[in-house]
PDB file of N, CA and C in Angstrom:
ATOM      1  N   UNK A   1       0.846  -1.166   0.000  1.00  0.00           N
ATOM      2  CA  UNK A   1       0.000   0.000   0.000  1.00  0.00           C
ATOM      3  C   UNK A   1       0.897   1.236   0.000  1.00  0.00           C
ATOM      4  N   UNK A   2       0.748   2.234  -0.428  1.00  0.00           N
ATOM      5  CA  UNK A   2       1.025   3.446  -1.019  1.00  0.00           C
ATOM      6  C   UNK A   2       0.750   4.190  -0.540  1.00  0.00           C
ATOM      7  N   UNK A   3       1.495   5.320   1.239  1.00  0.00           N
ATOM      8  CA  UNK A   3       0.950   5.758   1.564  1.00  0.00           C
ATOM      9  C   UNK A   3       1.410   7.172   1.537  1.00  0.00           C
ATOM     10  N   UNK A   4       0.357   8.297   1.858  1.00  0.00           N
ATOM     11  CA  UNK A   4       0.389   9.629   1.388  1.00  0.00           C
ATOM     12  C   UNK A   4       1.716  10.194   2.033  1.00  0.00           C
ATOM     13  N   UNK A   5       2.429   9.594   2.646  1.00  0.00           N
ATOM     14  CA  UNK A   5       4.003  10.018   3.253  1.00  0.00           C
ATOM     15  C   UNK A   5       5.232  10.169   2.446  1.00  0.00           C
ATOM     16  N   UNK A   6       4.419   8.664   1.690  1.00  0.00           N
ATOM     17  CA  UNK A   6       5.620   7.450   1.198  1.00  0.00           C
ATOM     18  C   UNK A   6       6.368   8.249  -0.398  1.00  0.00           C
ATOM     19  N   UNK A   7       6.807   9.489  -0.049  1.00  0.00           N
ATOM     20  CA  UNK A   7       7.300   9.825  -1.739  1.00  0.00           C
ATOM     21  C   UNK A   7       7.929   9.574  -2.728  1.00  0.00           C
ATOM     22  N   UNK A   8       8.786   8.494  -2.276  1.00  0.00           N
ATOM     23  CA  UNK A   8       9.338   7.396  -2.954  1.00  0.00           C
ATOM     24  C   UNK A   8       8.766   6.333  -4.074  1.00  0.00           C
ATOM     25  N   UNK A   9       7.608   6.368  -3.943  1.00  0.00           N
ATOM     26  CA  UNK A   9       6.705   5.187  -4.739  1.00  0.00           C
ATOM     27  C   UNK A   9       5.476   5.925  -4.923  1.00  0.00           C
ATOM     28  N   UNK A  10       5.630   6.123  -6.607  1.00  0.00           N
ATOM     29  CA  UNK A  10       4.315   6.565  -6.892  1.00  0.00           C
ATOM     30  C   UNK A  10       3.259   5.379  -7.420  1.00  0.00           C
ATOM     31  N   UNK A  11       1.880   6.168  -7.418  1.00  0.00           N
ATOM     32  CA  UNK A  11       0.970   5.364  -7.313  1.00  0.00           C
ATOM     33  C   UNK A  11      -0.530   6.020  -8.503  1.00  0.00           C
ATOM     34  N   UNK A  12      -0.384   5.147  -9.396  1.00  0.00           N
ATOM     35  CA  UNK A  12      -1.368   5.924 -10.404  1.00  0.00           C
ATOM     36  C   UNK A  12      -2.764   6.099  -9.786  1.00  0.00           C
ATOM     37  N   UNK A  13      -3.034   5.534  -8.294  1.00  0.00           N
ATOM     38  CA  UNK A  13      -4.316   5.885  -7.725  1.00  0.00           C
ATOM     39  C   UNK A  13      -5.063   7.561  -7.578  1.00  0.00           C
ATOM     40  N   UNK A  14      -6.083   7.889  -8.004  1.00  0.00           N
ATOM     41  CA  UNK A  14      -6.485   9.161  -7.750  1.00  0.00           C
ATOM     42  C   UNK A  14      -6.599   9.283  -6.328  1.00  0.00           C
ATOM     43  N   UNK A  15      -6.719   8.730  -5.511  1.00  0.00           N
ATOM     44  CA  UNK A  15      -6.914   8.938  -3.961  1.00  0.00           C
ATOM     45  C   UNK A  15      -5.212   9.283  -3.145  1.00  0.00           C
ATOM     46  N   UNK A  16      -5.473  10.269  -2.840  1.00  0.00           N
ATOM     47  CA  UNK A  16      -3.700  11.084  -2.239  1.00  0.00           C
ATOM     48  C   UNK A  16      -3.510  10.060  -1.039  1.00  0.00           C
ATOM     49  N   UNK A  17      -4.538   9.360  -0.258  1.00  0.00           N
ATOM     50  CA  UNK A  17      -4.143   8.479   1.054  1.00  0.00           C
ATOM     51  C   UNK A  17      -4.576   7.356   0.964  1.00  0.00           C
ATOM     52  N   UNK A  18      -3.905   6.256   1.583  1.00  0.00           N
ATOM     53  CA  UNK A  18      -4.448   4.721   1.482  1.00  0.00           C
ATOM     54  C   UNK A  18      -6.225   4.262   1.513  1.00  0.00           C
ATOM     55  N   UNK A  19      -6.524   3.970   1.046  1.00  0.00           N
ATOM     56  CA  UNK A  19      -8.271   3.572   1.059  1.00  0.00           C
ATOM     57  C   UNK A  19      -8.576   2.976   2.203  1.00  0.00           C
ATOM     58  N   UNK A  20      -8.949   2.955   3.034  1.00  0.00           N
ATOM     59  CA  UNK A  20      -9.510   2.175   4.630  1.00  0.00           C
ATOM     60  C   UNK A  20     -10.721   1.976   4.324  1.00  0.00           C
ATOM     61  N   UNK A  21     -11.332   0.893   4.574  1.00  0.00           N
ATOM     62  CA  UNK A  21     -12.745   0.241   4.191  1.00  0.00           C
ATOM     63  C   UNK A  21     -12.998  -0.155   5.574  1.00  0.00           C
ATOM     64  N   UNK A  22     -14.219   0.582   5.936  1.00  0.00           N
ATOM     65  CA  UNK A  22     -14.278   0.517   7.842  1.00  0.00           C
ATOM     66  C   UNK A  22     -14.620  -0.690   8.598  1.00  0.00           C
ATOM     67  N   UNK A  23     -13.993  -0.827   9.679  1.00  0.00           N
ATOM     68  CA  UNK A  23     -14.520  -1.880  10.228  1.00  0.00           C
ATOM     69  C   UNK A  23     -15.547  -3.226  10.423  1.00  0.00           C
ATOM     70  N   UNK A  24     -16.440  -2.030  10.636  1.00  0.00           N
ATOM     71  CA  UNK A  24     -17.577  -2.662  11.478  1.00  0.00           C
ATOM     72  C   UNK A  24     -18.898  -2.892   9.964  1.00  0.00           C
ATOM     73  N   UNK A  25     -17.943  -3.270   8.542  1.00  0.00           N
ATOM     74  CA  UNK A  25     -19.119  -3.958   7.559  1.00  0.00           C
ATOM     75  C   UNK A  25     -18.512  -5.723   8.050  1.00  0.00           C
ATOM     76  N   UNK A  26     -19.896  -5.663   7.332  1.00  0.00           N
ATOM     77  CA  UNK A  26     -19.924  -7.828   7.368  1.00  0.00           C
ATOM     78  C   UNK A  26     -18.897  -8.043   6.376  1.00  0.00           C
ATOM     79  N   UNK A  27     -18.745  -9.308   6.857  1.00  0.00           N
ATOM     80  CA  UNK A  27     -17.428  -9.970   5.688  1.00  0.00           C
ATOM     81  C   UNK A  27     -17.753  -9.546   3.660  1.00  0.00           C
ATOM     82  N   UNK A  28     -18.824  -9.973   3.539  1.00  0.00           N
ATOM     83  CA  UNK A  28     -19.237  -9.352   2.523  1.00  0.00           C
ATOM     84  C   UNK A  28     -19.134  -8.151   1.710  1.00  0.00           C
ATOM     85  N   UNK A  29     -19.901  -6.943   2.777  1.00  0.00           N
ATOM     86  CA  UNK A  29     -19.398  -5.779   3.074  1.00  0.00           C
ATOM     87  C   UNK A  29     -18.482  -5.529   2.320  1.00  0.00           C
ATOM     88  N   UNK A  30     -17.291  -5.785   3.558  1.00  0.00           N
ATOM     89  CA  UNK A  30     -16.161  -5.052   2.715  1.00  0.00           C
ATOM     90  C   UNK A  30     -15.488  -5.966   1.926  1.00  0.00           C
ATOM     91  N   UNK A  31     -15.973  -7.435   1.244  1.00  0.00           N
ATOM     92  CA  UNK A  31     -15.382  -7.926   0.065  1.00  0.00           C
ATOM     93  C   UNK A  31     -15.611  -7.149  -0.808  1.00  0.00           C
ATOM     94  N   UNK A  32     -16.803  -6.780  -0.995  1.00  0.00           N
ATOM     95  CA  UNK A  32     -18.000  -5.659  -2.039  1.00  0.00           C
ATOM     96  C   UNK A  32     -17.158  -4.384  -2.284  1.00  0.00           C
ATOM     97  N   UNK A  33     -16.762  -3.629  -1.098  1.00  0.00           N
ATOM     98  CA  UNK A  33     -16.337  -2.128  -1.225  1.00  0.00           C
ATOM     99  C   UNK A  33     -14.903  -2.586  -1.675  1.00  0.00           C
ATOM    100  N   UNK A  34     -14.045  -3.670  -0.998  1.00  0.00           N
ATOM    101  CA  UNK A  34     -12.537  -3.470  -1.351  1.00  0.00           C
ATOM    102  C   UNK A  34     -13.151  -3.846  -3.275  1.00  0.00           C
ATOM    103  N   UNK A  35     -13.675  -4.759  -3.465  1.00  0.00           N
ATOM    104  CA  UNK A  35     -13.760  -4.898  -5.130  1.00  0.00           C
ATOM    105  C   UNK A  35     -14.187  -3.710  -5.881  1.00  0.00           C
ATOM    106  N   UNK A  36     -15.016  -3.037  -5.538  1.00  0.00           N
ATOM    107  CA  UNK A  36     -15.605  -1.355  -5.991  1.00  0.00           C
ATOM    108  C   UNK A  36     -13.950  -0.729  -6.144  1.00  0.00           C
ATOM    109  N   UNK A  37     -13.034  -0.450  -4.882  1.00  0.00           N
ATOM    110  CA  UNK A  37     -12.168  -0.049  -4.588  1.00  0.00           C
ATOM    111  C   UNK A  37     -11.334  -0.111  -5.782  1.00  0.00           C
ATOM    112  N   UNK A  38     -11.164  -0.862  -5.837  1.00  0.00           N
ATOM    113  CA  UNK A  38     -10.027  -2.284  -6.904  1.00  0.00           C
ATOM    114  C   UNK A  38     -10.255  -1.530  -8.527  1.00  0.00           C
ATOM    115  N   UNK A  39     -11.887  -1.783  -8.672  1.00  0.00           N
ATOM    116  CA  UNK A  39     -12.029  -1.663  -9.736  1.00  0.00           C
ATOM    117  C   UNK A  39     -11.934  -0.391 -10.425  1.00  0.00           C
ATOM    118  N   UNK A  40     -11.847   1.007  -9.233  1.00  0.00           N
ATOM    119  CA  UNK A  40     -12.056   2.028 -10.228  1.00  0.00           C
ATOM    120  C   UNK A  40     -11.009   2.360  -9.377  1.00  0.00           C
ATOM    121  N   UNK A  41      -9.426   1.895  -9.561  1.00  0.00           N
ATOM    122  CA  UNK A  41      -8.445   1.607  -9.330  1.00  0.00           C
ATOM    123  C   UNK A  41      -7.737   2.587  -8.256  1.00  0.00           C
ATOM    124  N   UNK A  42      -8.358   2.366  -7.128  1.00  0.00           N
ATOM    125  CA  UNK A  42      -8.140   3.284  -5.871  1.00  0.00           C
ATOM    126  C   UNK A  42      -6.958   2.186  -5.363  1.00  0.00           C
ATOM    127  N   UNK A  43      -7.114   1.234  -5.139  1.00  0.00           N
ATOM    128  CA  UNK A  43      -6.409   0.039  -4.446  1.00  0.00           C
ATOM    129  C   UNK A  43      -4.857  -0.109  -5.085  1.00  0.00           C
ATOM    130  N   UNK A  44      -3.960  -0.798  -4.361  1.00  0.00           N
ATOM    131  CA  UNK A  44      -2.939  -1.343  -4.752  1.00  0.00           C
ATOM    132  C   UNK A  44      -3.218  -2.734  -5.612  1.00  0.00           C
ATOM    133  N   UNK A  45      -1.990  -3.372  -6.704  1.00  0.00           N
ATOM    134  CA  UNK A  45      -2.332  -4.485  -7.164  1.00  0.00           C
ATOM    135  C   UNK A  45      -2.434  -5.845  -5.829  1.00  0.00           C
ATOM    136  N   UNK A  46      -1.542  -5.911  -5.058  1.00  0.00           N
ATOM    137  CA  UNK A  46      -1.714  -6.757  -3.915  1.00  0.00           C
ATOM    138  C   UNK A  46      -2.624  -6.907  -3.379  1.00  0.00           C
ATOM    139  N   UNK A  47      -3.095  -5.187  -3.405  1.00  0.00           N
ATOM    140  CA  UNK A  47      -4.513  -5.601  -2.129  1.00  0.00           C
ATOM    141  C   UNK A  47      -5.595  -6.108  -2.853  1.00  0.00           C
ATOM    142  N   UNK A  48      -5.787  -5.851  -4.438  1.00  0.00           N
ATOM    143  CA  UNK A  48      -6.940  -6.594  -5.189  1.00  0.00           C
ATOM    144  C   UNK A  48      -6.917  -7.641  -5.572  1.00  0.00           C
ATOM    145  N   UNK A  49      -6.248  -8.365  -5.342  1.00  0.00           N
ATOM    146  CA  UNK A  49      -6.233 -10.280  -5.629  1.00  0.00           C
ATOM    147  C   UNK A  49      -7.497 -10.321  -5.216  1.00  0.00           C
ATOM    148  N   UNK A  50      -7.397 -10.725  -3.724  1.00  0.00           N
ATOM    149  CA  UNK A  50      -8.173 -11.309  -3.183  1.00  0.00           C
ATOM    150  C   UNK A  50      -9.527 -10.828  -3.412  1.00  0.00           C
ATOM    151  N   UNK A  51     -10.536  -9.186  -3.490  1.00  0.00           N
ATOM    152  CA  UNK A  51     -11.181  -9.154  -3.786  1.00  0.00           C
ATOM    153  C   UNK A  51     -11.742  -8.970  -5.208  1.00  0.00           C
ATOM    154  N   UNK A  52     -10.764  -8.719  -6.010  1.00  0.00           N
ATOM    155  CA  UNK A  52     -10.870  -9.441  -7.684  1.00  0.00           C
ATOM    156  C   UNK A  52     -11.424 -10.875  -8.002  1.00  0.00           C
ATOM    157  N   UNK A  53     -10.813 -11.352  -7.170  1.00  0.00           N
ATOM    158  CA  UNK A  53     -10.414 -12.903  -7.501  1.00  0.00           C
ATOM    159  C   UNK A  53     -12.176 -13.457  -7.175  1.00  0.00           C
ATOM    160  N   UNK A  54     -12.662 -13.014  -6.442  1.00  0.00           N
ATOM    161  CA  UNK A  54     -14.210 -12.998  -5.484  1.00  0.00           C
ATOM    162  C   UNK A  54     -15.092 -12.281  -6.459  1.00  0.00           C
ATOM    163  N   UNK A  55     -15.094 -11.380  -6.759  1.00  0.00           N
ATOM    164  CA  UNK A  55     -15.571 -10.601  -8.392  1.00  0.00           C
ATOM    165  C   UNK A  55     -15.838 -11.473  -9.578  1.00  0.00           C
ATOM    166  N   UNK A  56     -14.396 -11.901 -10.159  1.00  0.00           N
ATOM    167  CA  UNK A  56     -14.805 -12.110 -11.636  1.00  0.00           C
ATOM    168  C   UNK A  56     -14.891 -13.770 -11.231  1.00  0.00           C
ATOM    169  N   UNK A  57     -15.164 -14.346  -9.681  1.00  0.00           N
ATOM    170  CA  UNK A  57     -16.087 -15.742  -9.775  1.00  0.00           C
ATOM    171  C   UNK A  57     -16.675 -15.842  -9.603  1.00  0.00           C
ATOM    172  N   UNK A  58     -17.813 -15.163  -9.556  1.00  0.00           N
ATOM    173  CA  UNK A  58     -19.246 -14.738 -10.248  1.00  0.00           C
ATOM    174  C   UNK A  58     -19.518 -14.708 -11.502  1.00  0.00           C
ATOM    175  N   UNK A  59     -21.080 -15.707 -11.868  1.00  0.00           N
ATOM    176  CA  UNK A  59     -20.943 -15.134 -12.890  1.00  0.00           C
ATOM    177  C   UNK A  59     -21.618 -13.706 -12.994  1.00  0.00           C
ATOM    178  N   UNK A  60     -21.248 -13.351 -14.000  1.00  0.00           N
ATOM    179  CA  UNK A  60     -21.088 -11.869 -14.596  1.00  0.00           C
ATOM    180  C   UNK A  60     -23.003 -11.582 -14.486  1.00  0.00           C
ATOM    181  N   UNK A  61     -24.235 -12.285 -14.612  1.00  0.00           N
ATOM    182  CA  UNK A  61     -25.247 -11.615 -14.158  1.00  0.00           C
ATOM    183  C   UNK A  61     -25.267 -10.818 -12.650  1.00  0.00           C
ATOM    184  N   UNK A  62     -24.432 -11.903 -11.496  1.00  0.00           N
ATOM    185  CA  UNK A  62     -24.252 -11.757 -10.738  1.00  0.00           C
ATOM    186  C   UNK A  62     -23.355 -10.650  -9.878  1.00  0.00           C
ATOM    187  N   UNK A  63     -22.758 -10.132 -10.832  1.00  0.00           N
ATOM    188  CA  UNK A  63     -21.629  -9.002 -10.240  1.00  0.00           C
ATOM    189  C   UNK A  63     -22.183  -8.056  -9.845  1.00  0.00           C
ATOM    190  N   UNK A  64     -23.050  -7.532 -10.615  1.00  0.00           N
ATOM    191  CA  UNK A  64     -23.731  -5.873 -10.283  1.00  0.00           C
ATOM    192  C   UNK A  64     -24.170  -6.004  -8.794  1.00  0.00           C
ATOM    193  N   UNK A  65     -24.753  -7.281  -8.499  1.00  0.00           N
ATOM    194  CA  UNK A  65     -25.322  -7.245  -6.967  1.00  0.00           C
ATOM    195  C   UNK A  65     -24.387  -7.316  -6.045  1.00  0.00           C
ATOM    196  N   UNK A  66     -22.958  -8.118  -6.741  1.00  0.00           N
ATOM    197  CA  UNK A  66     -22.398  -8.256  -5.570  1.00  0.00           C
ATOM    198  C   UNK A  66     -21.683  -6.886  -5.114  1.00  0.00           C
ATOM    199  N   UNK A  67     -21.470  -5.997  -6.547  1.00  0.00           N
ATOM    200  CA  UNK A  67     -20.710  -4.429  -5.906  1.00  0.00           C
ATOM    201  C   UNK A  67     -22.152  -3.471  -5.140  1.00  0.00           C
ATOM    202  N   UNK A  68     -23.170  -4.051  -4.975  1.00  0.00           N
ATOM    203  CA  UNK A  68     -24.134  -3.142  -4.482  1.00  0.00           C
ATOM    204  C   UNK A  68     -24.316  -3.404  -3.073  1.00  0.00           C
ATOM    205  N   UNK A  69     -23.571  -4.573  -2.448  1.00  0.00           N
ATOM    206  CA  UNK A  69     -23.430  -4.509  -1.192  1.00  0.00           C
ATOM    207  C   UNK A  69     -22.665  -3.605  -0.431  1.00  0.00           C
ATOM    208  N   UNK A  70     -21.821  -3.001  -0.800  1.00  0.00           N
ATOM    209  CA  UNK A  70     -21.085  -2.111  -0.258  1.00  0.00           C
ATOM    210  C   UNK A  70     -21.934  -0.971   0.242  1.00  0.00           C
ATOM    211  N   UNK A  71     -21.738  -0.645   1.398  1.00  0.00           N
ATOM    212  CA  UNK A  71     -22.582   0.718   1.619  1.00  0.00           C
ATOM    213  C   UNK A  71     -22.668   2.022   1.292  1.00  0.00           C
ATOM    214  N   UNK A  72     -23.321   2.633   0.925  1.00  0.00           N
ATOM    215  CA  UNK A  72     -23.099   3.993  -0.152  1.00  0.00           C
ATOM    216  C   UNK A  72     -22.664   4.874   0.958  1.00  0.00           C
ATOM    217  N   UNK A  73     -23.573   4.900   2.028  1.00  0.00           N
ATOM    218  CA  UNK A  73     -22.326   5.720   3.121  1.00  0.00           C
ATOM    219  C   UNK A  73     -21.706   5.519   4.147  1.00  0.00           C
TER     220      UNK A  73
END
């Protein structure tokens, strides 16, 4: 992760500080938001394996619902 200190390592992310996806969602939750995250490329490549990987094994009718778990606020 790529953090807003770290000036050494740039990071094509539009977000100036690391993404924190809060606590207190269900496991789901924040599988949902880190994949949202991922996809409109806020995230590091490391940190999106895992919720990539949970994404595109779905099938694809199925995706839209699964990024709508994430909470809008």
């Amino acid at each position: 992760m790529v953090s807003a200190d770290d000036s050494s390592k740039k990071s094509s992310s539009p977000f100036s500080a690391p993404v924190v996806v809060p606590k207190d969602l269900s496991k789901d939750q924040t599988d949902s938001c880190e994949a949202v995250l991922c996809l409109a490329g806020g995230k590091g490549i490391g940190e999106c394996l895992k919720p990539l990987r949970k994404y595109y094994s779905l099938k694809t009718k199925y995706r839209a619902n699964f990024l709508k778990i994430c909470p809008k606020n």
